[in-house]
Protein backbone atom coordinates (compact mmCIF):
# COMPACT_ATOMS: atom_id res chain seq x y z
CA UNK A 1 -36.46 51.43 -25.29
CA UNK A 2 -36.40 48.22 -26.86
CA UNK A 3 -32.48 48.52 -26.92
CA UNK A 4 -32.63 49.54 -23.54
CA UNK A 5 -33.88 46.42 -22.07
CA UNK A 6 -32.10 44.34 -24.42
CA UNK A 7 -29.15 45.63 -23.73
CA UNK A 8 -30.59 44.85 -19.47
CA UNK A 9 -31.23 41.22 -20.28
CA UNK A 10 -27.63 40.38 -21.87
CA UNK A 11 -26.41 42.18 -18.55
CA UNK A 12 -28.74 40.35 -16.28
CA UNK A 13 -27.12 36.97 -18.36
CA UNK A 14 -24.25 37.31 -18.40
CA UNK A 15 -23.73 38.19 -14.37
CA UNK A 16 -26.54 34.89 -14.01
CA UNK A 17 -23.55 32.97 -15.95
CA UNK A 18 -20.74 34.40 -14.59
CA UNK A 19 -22.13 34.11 -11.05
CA UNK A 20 -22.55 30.23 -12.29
CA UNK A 21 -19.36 29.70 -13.93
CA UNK A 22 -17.80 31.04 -10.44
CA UNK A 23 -20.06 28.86 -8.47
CA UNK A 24 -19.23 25.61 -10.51
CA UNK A 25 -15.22 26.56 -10.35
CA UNK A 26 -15.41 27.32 -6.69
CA UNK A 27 -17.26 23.83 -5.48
CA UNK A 28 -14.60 22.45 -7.46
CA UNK A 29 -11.39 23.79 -5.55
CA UNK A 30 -9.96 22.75 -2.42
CA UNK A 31 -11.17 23.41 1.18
CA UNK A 32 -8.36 24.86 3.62
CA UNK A 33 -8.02 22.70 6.31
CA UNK A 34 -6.07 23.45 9.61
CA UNK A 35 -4.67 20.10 9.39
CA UNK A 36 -4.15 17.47 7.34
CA UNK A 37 -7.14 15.69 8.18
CA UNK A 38 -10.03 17.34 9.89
CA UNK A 39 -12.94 15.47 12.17
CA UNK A 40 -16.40 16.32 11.12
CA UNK A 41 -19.34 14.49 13.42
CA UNK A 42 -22.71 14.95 12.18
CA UNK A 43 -25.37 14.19 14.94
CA UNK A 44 -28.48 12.37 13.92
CA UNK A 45 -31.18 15.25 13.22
CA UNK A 46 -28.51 17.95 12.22
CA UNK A 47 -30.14 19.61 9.49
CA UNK A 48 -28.40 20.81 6.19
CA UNK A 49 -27.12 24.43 7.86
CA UNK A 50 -26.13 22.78 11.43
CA UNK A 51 -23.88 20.49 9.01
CA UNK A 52 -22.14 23.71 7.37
CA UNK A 53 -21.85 25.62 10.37
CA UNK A 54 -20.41 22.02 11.80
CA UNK A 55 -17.56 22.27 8.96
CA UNK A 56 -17.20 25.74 9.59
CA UNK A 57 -16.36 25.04 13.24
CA UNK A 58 -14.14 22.66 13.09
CA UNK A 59 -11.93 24.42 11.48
CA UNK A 60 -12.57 24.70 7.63
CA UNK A 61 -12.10 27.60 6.42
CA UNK A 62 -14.92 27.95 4.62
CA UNK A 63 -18.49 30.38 5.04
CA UNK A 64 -21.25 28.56 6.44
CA UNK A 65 -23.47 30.41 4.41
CA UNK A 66 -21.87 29.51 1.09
CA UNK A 67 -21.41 26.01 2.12
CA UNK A 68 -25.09 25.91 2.70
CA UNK A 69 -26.45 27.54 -0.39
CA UNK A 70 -24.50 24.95 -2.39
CA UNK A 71 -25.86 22.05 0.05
CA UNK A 72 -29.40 23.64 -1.13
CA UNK A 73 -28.41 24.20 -5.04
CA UNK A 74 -27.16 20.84 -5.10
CA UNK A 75 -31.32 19.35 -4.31
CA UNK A 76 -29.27 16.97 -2.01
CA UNK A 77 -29.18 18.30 1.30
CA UNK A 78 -32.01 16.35 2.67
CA UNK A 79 -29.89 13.33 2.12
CA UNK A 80 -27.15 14.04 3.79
CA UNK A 81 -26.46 11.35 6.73
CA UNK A 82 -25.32 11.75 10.45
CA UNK A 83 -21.40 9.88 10.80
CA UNK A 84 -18.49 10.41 11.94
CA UNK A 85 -16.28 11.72 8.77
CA UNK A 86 -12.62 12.71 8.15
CA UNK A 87 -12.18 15.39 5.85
CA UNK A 88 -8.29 15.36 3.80
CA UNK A 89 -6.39 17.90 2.18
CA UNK A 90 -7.50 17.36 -1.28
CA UNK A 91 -11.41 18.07 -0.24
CA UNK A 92 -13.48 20.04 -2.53
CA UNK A 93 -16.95 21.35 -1.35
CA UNK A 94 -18.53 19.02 -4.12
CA UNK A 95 -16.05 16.21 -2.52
CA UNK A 96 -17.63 16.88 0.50
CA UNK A 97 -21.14 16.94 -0.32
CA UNK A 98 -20.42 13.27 -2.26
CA UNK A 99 -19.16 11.72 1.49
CA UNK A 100 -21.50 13.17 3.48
CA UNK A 101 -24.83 12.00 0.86
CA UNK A 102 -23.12 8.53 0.76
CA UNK A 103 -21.95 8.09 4.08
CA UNK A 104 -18.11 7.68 3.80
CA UNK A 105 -17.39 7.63 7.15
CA UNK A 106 -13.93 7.50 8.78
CA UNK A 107 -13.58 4.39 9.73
CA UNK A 108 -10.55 2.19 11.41
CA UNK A 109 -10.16 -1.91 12.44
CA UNK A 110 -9.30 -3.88 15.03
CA UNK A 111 -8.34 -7.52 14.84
CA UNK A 112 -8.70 -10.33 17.38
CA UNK A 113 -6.85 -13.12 16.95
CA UNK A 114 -7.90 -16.80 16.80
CA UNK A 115 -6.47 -18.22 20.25
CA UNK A 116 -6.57 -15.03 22.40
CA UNK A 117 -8.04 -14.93 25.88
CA UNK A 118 -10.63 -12.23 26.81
CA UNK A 119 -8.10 -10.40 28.65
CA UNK A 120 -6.13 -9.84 25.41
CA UNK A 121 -9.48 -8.73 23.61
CA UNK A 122 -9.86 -5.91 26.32
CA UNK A 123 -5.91 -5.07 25.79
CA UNK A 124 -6.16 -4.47 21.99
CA UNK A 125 -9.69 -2.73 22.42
CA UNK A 126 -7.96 -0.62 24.14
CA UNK A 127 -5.36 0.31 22.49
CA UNK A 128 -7.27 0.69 19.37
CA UNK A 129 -7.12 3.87 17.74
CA UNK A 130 -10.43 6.54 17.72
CA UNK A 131 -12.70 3.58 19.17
CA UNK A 132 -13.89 4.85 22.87
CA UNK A 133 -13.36 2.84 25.82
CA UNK A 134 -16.62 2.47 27.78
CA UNK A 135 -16.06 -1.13 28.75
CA UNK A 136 -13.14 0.36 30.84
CA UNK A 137 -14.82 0.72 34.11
CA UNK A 138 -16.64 -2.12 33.65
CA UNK A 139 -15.52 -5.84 34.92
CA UNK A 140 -15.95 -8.89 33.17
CA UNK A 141 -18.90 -9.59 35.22
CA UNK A 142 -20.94 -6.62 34.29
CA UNK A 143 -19.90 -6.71 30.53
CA UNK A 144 -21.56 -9.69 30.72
CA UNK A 145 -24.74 -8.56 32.64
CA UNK A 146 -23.84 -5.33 30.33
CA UNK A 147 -24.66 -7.91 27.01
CA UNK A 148 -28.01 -9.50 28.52
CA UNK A 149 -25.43 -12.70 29.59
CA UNK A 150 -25.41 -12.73 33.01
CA UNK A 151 -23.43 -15.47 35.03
CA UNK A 152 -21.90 -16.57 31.59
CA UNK A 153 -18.29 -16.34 31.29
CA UNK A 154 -16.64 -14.20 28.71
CA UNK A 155 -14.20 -16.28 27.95
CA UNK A 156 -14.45 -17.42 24.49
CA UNK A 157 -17.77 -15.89 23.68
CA UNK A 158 -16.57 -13.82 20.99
CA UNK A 159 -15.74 -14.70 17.56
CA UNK A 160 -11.70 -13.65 16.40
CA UNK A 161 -12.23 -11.47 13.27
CA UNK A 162 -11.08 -7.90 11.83
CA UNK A 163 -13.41 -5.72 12.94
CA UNK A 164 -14.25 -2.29 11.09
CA UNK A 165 -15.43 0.46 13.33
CA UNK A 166 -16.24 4.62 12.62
CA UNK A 167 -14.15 6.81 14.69
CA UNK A 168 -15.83 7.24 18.02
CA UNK A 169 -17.50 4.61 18.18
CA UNK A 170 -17.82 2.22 21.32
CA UNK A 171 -15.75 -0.58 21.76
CA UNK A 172 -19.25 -2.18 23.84
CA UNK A 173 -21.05 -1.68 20.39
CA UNK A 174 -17.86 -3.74 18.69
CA UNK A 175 -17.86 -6.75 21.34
CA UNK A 176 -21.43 -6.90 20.72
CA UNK A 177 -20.98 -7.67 16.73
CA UNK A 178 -17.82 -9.97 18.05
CA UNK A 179 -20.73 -11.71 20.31
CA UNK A 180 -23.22 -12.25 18.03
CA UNK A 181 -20.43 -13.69 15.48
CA UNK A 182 -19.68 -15.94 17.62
CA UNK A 183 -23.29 -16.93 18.71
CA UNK A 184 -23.75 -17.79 14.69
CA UNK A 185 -20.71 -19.24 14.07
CA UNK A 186 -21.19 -21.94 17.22
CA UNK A 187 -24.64 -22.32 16.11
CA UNK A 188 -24.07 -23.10 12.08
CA UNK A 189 -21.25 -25.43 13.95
CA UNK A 190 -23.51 -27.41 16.29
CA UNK A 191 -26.26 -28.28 13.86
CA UNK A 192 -23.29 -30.22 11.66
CA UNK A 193 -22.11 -31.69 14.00
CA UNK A 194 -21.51 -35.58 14.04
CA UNK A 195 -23.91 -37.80 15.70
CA UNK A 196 -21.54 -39.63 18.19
CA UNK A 197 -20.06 -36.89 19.97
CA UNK A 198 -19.73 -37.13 23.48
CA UNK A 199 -20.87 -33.49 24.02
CA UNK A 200 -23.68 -32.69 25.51
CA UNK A 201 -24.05 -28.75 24.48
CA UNK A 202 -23.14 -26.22 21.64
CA UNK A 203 -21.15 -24.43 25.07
CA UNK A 204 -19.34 -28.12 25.77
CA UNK A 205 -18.50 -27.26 22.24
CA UNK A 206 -17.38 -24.15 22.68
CA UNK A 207 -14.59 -25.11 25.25
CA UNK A 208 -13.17 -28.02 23.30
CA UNK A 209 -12.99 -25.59 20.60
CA UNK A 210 -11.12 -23.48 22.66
CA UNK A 211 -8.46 -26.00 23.83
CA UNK A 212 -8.07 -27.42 19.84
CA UNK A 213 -7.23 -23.75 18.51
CA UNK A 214 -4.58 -23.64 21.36
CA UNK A 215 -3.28 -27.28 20.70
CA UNK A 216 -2.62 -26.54 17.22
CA UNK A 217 0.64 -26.29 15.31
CA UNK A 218 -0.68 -27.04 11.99
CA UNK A 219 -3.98 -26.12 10.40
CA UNK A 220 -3.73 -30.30 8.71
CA UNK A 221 -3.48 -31.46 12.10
CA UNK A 222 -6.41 -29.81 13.64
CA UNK A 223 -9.07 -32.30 13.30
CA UNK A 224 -6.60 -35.43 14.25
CA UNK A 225 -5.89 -33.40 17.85
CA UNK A 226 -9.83 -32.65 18.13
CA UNK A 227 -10.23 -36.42 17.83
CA UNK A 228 -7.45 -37.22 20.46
CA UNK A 229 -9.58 -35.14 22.95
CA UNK A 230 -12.97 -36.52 21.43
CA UNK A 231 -11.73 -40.22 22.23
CA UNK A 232 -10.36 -39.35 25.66
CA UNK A 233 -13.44 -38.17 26.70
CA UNK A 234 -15.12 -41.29 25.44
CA UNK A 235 -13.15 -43.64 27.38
CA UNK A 236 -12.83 -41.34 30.25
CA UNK A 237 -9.01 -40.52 30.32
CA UNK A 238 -8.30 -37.20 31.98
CA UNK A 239 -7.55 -34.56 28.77
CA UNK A 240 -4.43 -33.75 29.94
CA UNK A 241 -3.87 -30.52 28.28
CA UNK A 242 -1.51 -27.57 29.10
CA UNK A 243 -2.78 -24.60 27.93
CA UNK A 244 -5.93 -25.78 30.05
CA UNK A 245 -3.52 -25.53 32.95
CA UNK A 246 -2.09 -22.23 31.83
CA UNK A 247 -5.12 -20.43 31.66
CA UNK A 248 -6.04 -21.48 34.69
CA UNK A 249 -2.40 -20.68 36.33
CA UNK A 250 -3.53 -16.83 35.00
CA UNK A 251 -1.31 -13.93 35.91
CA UNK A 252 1.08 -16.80 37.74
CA UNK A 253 2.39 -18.38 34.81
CA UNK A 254 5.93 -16.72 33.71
CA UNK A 255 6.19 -19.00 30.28
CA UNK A 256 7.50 -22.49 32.02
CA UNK A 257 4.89 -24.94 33.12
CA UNK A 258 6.40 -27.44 36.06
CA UNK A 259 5.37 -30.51 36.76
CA UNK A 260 4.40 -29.04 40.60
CA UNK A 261 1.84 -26.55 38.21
CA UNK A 262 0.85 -29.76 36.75
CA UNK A 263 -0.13 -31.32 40.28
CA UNK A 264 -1.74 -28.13 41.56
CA UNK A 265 -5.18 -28.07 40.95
CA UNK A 266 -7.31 -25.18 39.30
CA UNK A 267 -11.31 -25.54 37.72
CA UNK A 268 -8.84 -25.74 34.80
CA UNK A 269 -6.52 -28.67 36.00
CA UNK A 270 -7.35 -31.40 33.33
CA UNK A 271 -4.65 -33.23 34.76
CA UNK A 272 -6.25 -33.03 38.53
CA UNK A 273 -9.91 -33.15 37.13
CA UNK A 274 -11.67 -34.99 34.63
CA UNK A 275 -13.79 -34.13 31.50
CA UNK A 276 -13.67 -30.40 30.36
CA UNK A 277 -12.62 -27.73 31.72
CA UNK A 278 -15.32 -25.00 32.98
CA UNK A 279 -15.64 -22.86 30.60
CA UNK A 280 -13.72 -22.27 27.06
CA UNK A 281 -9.54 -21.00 27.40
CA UNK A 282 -9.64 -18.89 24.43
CA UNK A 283 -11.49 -17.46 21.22
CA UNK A 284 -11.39 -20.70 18.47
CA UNK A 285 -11.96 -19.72 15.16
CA UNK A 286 -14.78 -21.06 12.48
CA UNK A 287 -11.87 -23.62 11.29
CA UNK A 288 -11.58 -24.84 15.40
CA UNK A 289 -15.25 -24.93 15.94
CA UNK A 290 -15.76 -26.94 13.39
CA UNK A 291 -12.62 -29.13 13.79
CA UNK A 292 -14.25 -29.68 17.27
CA UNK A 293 -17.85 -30.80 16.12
CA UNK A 294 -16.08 -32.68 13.25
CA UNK A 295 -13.18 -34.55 14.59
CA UNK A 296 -11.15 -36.87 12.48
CA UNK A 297 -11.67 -40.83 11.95
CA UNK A 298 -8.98 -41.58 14.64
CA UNK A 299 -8.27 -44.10 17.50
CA UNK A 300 -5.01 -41.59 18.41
CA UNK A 301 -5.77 -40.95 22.41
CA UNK A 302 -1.86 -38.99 22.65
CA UNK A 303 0.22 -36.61 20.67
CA UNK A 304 3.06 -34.67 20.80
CA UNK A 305 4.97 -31.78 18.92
CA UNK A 306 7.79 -32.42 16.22
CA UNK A 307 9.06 -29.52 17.10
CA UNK A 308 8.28 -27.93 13.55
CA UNK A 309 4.72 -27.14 14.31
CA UNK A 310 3.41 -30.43 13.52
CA UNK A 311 2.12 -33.28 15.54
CA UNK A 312 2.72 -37.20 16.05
CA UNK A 313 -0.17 -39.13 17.18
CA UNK A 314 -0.33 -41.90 19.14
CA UNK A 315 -2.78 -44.74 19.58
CA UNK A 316 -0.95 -46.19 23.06
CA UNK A 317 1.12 -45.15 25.67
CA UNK A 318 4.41 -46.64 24.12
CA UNK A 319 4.08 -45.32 20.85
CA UNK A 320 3.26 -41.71 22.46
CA UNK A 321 6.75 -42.47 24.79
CA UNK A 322 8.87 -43.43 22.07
CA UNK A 323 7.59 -40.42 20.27
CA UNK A 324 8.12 -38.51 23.39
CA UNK A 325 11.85 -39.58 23.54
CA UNK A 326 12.62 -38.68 19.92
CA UNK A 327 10.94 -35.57 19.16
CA UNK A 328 11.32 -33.99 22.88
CA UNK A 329 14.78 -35.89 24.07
CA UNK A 330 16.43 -36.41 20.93
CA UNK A 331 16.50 -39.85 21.89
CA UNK A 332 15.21 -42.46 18.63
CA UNK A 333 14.40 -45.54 19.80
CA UNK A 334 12.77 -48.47 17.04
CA UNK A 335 9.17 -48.39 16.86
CA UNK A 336 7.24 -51.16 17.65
CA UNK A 337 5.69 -53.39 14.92
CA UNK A 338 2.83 -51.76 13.15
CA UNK A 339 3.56 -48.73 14.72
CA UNK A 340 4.41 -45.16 12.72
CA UNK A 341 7.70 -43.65 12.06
């Protein structure tokens, strides 16, 4: 008898260890997909069998049951997170387990760039891959009312960054983050700013910003241009600035500016109208904002391209003409005495 049960407990063992030794090779071993990559979304509140039946349907070719019992075996199935996942070839079932305890979700990105207007932000959020469009229906205006900002224009109001996203997501959820980026950044900005600026408000801020990141060639020239537009403003010379113009020539400007778009006058006309535009004409970056709040040590009230992406400032109207005439007309005339090359 004693043999007997002996002989029942090596059985019992060895079926214990075999069933283990299977267990521990299968959760090692690939899951078989129906693709190459496979979309798993696991709702807030799924518990630890709605997540294997969830594998199970979308596709995996895998028993819910058995996916289960190793969710339980594992003692970590109560910290398995809602997300939006992409499973790979490759996968294993302990794989799996691993990105859905520490939240691996899918994810893609998006980047706005520094000097783009808000209706290239709602092009590229568009276009962006797995990131769903609910601002579609929506105009500017009721984004706006949308974001707790109503009767504030979107223009510039959100800060040009890569932004990461999970698949699914909504691209209202990402222009929120891009909002409240921008909020910081303009704040941090403001309080360092200098003491003798002629602006009266972080948002008069804002919209030089805006005009400097679109003025600028070259990152070493940013603070000199800031400071052309600074010391305009302090002597009360119109700003003069195209893109200003541009922006507010909107779907009617085909790439050349004439001087009859110069005469015509917009809220954006800084040649027709004094002081600052409106509102802001793009998104600056942190470098702008700052550039803005910071401006050089400079008496320069013109300047002008090289042509190479660099700038030549100008303290008076005959310097800026001369410069004009060589770097626009080809035309090199002598400088003046004291004035730059």
């Amino acid at each position: 008898m004693r043999r007997f049960l002996l002989t029942l407990f090596l059985l019992a063992a060895f079926v214990v260890l075999g069933a283990g030794a299977a267990g521990l090779w299968w959760v090692q071993q690939p899951l078989k997909l129906p693709a190459p990559s496979v979309d798993l979304s696991v709702e807030p509140g799924t518990t630890p069998k709605g997540v294997a039946q969830a594998v199970q349907a979308a596709g995996v070719a895998v028993p819910w049951q058995l996916l289960y019992g190793w969710f339980r075996f594992s003692g970590q199935d109560r910290q398995i997170r809602a997300g939006s996942y992409e499973l790979e070839r490759g996968v294993t079932p302990r794989l799996l387990l691993n990105m859905l305890v520490r939240g691996e979700e899918a994810t893609r990105s998006v980047v706005l760039v520094e000097g783009w207007s808000f209706r290239q932000v709602r092009a590229a959020l568009a276009k962006a891959e797995q990131l769903k469009p609910d601002s579609l229906g929506l105009s500017d205006e009721e984004l706006m009312n949308h974001f707790g900002r109503p009767g504030v224009h979107p223009e510039g109001r959100f800060f040009p960054d890569t932004y990461t996203y999970s698949k699914g997501s909504s691209d209202l959820a990402l222009l929120q983050r891009a909002m409240r980026a921008m909020d910081k950044k303009l704040e941090a900005a403001w309080s360092a700013r200098a003491s003798d600026l002629p602006l009266k408000s972080p948002d008069e801020a804002l919209i030089l910003a805006s005009i400097v990141e679109k003025e600028t060639g070259a990152a070493k020239d940013r603070a000199e241009i800031a400071a052309v537009f600074i010391n305009r403003l302090r002597v009360g010379m119109p700003l003069q600035t195209d893109p200003a113009v541009i922006y507010g020539m909107g779907t009617r400007f085909d790439g050349n500016l004439r001087k009859k778009d110069l005469q015509t006058d917009t809220p954006w006309n800084t040649y027709t109208r004094p002081g600052l535009p409106p509102t802001p004409i793009s998104m600056p970056g942190k470098a702008a904002l700052l550039a803005a709040v910071q401006p050089a040590q400079s008496k320069s009230l013109y300047f002008v391209s090289r042509g190479d992406g660099s700038s030549h400032f100008s303290t008076s109207l005959d310097e800026h003409n001369r410069a004009v005439n060589r770097y626009q007309r080809g035309i090199d005339t002598p400088p003046a005495k004291g004035e730059q090359r």
